[in-house]
Structure formats: C-alpha cells, structure tokens
Protein backbone atom coordinates (compact mmCIF):
# COMPACT_ATOMS: atom_id res chain seq x y z
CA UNK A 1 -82.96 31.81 2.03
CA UNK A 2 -86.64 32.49 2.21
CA UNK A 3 -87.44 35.57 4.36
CA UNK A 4 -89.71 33.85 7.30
CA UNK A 5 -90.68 35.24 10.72
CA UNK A 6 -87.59 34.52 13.36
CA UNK A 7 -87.57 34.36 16.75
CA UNK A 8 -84.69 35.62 18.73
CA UNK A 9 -84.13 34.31 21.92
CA UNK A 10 -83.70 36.51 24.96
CA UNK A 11 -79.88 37.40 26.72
CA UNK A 12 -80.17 38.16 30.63
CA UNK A 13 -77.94 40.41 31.67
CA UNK A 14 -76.79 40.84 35.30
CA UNK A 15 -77.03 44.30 37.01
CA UNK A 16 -76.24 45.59 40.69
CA UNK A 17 -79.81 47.39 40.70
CA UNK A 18 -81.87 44.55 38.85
CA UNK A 19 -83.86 41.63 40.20
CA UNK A 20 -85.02 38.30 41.20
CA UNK A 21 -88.38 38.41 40.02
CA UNK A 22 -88.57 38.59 36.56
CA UNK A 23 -92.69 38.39 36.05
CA UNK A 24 -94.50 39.17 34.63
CA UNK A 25 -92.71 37.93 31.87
CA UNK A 26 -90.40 35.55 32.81
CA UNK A 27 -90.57 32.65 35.32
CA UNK A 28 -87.16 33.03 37.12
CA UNK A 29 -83.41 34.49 36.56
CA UNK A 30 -81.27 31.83 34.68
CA UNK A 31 -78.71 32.12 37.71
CA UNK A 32 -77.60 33.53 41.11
CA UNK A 33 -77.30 37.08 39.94
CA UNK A 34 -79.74 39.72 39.69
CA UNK A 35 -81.29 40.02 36.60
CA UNK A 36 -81.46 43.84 35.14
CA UNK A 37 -81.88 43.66 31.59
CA UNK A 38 -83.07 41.44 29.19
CA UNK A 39 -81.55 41.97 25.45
CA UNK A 40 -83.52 41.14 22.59
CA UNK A 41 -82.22 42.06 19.82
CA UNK A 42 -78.43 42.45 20.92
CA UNK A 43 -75.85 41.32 18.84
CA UNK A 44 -75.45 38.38 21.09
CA UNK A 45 -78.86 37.21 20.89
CA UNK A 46 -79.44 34.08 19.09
CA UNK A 47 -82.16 33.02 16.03
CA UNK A 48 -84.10 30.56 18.21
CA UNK A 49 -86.24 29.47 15.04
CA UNK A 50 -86.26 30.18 11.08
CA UNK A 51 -83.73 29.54 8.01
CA UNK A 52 -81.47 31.75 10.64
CA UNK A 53 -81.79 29.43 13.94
CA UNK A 54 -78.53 28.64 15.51
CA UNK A 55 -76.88 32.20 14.54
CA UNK A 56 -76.44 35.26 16.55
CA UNK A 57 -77.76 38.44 15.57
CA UNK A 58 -74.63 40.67 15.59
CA UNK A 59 -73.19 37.88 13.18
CA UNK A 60 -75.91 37.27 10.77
CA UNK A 61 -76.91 40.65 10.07
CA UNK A 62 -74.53 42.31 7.76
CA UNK A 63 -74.74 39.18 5.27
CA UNK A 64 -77.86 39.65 5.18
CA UNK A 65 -80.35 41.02 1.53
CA UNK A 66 -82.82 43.72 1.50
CA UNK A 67 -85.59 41.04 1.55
CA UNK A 68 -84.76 40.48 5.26
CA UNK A 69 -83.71 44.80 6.00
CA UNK A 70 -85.27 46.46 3.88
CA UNK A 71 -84.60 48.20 0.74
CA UNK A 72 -83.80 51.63 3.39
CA UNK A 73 -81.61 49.88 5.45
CA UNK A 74 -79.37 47.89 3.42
CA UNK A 75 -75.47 47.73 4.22
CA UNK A 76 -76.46 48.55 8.13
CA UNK A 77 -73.40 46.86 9.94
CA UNK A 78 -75.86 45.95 12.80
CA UNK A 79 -79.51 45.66 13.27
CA UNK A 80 -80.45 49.98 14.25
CA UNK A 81 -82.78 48.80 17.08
CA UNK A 82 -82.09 47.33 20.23
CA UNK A 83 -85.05 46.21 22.66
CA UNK A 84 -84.68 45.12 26.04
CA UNK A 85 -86.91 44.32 28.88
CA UNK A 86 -85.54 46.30 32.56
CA UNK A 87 -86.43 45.19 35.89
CA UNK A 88 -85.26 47.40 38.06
CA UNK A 89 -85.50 46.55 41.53
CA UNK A 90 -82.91 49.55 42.78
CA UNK A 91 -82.88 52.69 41.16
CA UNK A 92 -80.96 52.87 38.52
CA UNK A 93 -78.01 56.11 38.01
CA UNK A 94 -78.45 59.47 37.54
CA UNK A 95 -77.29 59.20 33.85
CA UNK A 96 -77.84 60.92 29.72
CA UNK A 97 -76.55 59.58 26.48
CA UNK A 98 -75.26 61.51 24.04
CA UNK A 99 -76.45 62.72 20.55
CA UNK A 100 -75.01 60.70 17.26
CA UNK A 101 -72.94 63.66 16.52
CA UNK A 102 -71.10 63.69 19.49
CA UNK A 103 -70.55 59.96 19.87
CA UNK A 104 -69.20 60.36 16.15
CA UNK A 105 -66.60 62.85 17.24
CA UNK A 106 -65.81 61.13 20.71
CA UNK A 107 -66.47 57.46 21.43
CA UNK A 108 -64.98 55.65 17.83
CA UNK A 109 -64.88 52.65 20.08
CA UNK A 110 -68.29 52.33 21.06
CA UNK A 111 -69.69 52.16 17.51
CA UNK A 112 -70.05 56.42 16.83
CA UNK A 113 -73.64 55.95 17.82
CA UNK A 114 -76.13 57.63 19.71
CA UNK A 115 -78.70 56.97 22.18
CA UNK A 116 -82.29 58.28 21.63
CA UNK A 117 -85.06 55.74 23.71
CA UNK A 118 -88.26 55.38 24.72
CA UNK A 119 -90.18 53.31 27.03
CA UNK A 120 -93.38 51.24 27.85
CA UNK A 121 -94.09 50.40 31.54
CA UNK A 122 -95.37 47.02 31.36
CA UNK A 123 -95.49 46.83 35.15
CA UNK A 124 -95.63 48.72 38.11
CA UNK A 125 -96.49 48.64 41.52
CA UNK A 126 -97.81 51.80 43.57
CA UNK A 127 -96.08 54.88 43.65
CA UNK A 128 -93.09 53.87 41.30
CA UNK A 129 -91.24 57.07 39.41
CA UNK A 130 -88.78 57.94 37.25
CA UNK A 131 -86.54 60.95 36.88
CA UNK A 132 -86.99 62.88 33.15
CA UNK A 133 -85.53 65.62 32.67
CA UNK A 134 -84.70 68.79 34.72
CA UNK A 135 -86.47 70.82 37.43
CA UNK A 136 -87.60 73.91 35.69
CA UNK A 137 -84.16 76.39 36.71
CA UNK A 138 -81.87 73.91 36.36
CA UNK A 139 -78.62 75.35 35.10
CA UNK A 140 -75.12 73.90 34.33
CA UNK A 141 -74.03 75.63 37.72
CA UNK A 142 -76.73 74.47 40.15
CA UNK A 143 -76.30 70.88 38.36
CA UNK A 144 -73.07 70.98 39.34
CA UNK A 145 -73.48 71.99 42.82
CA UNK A 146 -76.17 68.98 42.85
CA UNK A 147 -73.16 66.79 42.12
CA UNK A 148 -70.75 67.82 44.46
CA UNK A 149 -73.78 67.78 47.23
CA UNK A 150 -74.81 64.03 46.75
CA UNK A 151 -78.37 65.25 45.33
CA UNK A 152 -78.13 65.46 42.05
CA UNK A 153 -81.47 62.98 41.57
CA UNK A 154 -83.51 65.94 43.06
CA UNK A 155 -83.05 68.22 40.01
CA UNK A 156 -85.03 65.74 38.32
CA UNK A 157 -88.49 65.90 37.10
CA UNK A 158 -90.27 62.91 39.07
CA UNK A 159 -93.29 60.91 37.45
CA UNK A 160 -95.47 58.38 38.34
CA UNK A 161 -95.58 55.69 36.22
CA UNK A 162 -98.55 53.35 35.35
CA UNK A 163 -98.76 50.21 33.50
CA UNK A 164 -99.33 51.38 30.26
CA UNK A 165 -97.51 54.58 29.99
CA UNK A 166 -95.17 55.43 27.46
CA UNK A 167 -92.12 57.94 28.08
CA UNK A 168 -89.97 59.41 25.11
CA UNK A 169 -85.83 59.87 26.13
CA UNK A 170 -84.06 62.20 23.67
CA UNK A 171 -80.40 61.93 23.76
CA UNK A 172 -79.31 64.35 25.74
CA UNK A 173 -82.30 63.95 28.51
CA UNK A 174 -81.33 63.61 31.67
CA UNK A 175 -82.81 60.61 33.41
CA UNK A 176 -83.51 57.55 36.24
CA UNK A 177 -85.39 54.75 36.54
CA UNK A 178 -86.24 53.92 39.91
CA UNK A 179 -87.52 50.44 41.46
CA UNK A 180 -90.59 48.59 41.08
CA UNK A 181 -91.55 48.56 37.38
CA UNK A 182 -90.65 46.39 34.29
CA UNK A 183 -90.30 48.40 31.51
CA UNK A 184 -89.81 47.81 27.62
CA UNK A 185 -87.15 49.97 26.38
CA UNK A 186 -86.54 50.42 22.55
CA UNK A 187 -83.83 52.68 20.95
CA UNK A 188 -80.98 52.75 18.88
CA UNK A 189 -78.41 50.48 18.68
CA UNK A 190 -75.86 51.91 21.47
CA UNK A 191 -74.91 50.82 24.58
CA UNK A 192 -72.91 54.28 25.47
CA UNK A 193 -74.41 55.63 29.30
CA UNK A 194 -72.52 58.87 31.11
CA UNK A 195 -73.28 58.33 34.59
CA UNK A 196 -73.40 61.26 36.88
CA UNK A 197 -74.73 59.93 40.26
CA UNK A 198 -74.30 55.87 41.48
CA UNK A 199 -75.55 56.69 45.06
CA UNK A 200 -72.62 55.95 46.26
CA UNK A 201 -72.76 52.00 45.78
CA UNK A 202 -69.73 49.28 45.55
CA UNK A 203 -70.04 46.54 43.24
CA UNK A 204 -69.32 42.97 44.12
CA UNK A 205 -66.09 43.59 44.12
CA UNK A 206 -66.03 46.86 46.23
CA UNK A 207 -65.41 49.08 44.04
CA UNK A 208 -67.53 52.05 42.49
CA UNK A 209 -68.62 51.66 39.15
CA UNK A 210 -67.16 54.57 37.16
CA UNK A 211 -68.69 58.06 36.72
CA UNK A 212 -68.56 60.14 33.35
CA UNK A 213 -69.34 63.51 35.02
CA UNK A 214 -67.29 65.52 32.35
CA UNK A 215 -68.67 63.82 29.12
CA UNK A 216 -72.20 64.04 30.44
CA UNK A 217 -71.79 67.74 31.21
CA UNK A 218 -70.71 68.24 27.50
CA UNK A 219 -74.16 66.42 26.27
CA UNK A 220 -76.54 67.24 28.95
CA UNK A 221 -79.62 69.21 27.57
CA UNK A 222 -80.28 72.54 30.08
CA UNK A 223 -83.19 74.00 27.47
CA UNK A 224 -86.61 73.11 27.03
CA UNK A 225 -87.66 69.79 27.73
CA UNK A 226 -88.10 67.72 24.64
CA UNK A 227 -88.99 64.35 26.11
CA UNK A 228 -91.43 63.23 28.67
CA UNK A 229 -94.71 61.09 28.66
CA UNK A 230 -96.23 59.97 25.56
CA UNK A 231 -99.56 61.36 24.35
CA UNK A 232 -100.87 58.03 23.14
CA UNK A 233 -103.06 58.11 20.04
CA UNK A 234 -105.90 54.90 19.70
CA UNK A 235 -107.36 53.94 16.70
CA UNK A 236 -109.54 51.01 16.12
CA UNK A 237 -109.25 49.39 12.67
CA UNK A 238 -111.48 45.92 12.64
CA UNK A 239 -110.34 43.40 15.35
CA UNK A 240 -107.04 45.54 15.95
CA UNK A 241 -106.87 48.25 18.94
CA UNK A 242 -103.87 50.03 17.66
CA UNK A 243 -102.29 52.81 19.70
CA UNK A 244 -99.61 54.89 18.53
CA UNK A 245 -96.98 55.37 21.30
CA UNK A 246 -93.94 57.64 19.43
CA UNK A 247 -92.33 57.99 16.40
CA UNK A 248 -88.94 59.55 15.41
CA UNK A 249 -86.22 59.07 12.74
CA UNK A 250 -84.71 55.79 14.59
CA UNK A 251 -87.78 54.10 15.48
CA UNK A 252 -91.88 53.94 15.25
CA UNK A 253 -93.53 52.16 17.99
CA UNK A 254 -96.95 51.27 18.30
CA UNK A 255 -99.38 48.74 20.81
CA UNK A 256 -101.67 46.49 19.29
CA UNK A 257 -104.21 44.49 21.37
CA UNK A 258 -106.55 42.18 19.64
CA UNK A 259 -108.58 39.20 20.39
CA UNK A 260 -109.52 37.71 16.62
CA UNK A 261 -107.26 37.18 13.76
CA UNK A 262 -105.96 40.62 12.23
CA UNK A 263 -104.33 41.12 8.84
CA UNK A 264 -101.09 42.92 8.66
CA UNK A 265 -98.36 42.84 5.95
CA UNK A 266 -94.64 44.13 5.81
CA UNK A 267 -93.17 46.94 3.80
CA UNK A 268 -90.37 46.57 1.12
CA UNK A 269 -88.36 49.28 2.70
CA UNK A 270 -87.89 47.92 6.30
CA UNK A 271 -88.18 45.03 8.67
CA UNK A 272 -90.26 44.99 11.98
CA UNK A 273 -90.24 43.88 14.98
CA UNK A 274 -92.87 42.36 17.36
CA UNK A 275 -92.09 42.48 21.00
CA UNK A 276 -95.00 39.81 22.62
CA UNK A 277 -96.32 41.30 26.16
CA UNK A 278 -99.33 38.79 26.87
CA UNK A 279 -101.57 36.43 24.73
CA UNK A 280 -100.73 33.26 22.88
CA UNK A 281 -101.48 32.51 19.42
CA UNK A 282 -99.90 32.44 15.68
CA UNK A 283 -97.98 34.01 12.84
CA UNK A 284 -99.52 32.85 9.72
CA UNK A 285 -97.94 33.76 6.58
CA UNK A 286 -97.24 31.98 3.16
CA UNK A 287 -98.98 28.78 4.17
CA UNK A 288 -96.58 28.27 7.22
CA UNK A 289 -97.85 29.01 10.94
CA UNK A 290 -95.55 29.30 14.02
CA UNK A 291 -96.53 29.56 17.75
CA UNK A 292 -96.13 32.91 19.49
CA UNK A 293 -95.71 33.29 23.22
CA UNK A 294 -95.42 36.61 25.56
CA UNK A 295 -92.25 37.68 26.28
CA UNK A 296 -91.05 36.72 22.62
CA UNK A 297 -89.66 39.04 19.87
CA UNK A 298 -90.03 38.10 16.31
CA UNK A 299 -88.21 39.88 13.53
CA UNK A 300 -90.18 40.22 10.41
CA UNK A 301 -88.32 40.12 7.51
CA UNK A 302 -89.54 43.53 4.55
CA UNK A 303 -90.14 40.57 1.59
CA UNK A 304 -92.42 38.58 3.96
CA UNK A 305 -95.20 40.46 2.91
CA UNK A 306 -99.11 39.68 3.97
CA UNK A 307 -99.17 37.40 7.65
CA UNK A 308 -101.58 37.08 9.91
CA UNK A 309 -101.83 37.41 13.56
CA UNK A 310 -104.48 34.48 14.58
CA UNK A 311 -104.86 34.77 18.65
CA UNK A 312 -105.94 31.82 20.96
CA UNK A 313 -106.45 34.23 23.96
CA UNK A 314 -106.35 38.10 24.14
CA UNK A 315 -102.77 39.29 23.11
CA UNK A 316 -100.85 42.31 23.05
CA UNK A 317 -97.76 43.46 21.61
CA UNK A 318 -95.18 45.98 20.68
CA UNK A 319 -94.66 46.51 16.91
CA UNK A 320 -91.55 48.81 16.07
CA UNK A 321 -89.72 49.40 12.95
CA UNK A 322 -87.36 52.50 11.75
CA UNK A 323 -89.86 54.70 10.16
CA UNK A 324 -89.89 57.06 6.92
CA UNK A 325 -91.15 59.70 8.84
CA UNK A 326 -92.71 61.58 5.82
CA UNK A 327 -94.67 58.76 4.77
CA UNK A 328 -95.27 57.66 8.64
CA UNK A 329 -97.07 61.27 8.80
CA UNK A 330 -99.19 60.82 5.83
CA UNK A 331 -100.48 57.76 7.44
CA UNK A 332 -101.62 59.39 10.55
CA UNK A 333 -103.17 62.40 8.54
CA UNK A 334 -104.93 59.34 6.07
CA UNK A 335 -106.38 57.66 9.41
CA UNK A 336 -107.68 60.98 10.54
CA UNK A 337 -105.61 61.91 13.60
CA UNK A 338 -105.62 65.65 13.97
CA UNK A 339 -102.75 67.70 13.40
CA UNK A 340 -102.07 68.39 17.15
CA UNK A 341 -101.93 64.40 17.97
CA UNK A 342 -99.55 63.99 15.27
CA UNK A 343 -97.36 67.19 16.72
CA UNK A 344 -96.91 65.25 19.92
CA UNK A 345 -96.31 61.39 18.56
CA UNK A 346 -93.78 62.42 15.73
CA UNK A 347 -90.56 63.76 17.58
CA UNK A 348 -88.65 65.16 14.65
C-alpha cells in the first residue's frame, strides 16, 4: 500500500451550546441539531480519498507500517492527535482535563489518556472571550466557595480573542470557551472533560448533564499559570509565511500562508497533518496531484517524502505533527529565533 496523501472526511457532532452557522468553513449543519464540534481525525472519521478511502480512522490505524506513522510512533493503538473545529454559539462549561498520569491511575475506561490542547481562533466576532486559567488568589477554598455560589466562571482569567490568536491549554488548566468564535482545537487523543459549572442548563431531555466536581478538584492546577496566549513566532522562508504557534511533547503546530507553490517534504519518524483554513489548490507529490479545499484535513503519511503545495488562490493552513522536541529546538535555534522566542513556543 503506497503511502499517499489521504483525506479524512469531517464527523459533526451535536452539542447543547453549538450552532447553526457553521461558516466560515462549512455551508450548513448536516441536520436539525446544533452543530458544536467537528472531528477530524476521530476514530470515527472516514478516509474520504487514498489506498485507505472507505475505512475509518480508529479502524485502520493500528494495521497500519511506519511508512504511514512514523518510525517514532509505531504500535500507537490510535492516531495521538485529535483535531476538531468548535463553534460555539453558548458558552461552553466551566471545565479541566486531567494530566496522563492521573487518567492512567483513574479513568482505564476512557483510554488512560490525557488532555493537553491548544487552540487557533479562526473566527470571531467583537468582544468574544474565553476563560484560561485562574484569577491571580485563586485557592482550592475560594474555588470552592465559587461553586457552591453559582460563579465559579468569575475566577477565571477572561481574554479577548482575535482571529488569529493562538491559546496553549495544559492539562490541568482551568478553562471556557464562550460564544461567538470558531476555533481549531488540536490535542491529544482523549475525549475525558471534568465539568465543574453547566450554568445550570437541561438538555433535551430535561435533565442536567453531569458534573465531575470531585475529580476536577483532584486535577485542577492552583500554581502558576502555565498556559495562556501564544507568542507567535513568523519566519519567512521563500513563498512560505510560516508562523510557529506552540510546540510540546504531544504536538507541534505551525500556520503557513502562501500564495505560489512551496516545497515541503515529510520526515521518516512521524506523519503530519494539514488542517486547510482558506485557499484552494494542490498536493503534488510522486507524479500524482490531488485537489485541496478549506476546511479539509489531509494526513501525510512519514515515507511520502518531497510534495508540493501548488496554490490557485491565497491559502492557509494548519500543519501539526507530534514533535521530537530536541530536534524541534535545534530547528528554531538553526532558523535564528532567539532563545527567549523559543522559551515561550516550546512548552516542555
């Protein structure tokens, strides 16, 4: 089976905070429900094109060689990153994830995994926030006092967000998205949320979707902040406008905006991912050439080697990959970035 770019086609996944109006990227929710997240690399997701098309993610990966992982990431019983697209048009709960060593010791069910994010608002309209993090004086006490009060969000640090921005979520952050953005989210592979707050909402069915007050209390992070906005670093290397958004042991992201053809190749020891926000154009690589659109993701396979990116109108994307961070530092330090940049983009 030669290792080709793949398409995976998008799963939309009802929410009680999401929305009807999926632009800018798509055209309109597949059904009566509100649309909150998009999957896109979920186990469920489907190859919509390559030697793969027809199979779902979650099923195909295990069988699959090191030419399509990478030589790092071989015998992974699921793909390590998970991408979705939010549009949240409510806010979403008061919430954390945990760390992988507690989800190893406490939630056997859910896969022992952890939840470290980030995001990328691709959207926004005026005066949108989110909630990252705590209030400087936050303690475990006044939290809990929040709780019991019905103000729990207010402990939160509140930012403005901007199409554009990027926002690193360390398990163990404490966090809400509110309405009014679309956002690209990319973390690890782990669907495992602790609420702490719903605003007292019913679901369809009248009843309250269920809280995890004690768990998240057991996770929640009262120190230092260790997430927050991303100090972007942009770097201009021929046709390609790269910016480097955040880096840590589970994932690399970076933007790329170009309007001619840029060269690009794979590594051996890992597969990428290209997440497709605007621009329509190619993927040319070993004498084949497919059609990109926005709102696609394409996985890369580590053997496929040299491609091309050939644009017939100004595109941007996403490109994000799981990172050997020792070698992902070198590269910064080889294109020059200053010591203090890299501090803030490499989360170790």
């Amino acid at each position: 089976m030669k290792p080709a770019p793949s398409r995976l086609a998008p799963l939309f996944v009802p929410r009680i905070w999401g929305a009807r109006n999926l632009a800018p990227l798509f055209d309109a929710p597949p059904g009566p429900e509100p649309i909150g997240e998009v999957w896109l690399t979920g186990d469920q997701c489907a190859f919509a094109s390559g030697p793969l098309a027809g199979r779902n993610l979650g099923d195909a990966w295990p069988k699959l060689t090191p030419d399509w992982t990478g030589a790092r990431i071989r015998n992974a019983p699921r793909i390590p990153l998970l991408v979705k697209f939010l549009f949240p048009e409510d806010k979403l709960s008061v919430q954390v994830h945990p760390s992988d060593e507690y989800a190893r010791a406490h939630e056997a069910a859910a896969g022992r995994v952890g939840k470290t994010e980030m995001w990328y608002v691709i959207a926004a309209r005026e005066r949108a926030e989110i909630g990252l993090g705590f209030q400087p004086g936050v303690t475990p006490e006044s939290f809990r006092r929040a709780i019991g009060e019905d103000n729990v969000e207010y402990t939160l640090r509140q930012l403005t967000v901007r199409p554009g921005d990027g926002f690193f979520v360390p398990a163990g952050t404490a966090h809400m998205i509110g309405p009014g953005m679309v956002l690209c989210e990319i973390q690890q592979h782990s669907d495992i949320t602790y609420r702490v707050f719903d605003f007292n909402r019913l679901q369809a069915d009248g009843t309250p979707r269920t809280l995890h007050i004690q768990q998240a209390l057991e996770v929640l992070d009262f120190g230092q902040p260790r997430g927050g906005q991303i100090e972007p670093v942009r770097i201009q290397s021929g046709p390609l406008a790269k910016t480097y958004l955040a880096a840590c042991r589970y994932f690399a992201t970076e933007k790329w905006e170009f309007t001619a053809p840029v060269p690009a190749a794979t590594s051996s020891d890992r597969f990428e991912i290209l997440i497709l926000l605007s621009g329509r154009g190619r993927i040319e690589s070993s004498g084949e050439s497919v059609p990109y659109s926005p709102a696609e993701v394409w996985l890369l396979p580590a053997a496929l080697g040299a491609y091309q990116l050939a644009p017939d109108s100004p595109t941007t994307l996403l490109r994000t990959y799981v990172p050997d961070l020792q070698a992902f530092t070198q590269q910064l330090a080889g294109e020059k970035i200053p010591a203090a940049a890299r501090a803030h983009l490499v989360h170790l």
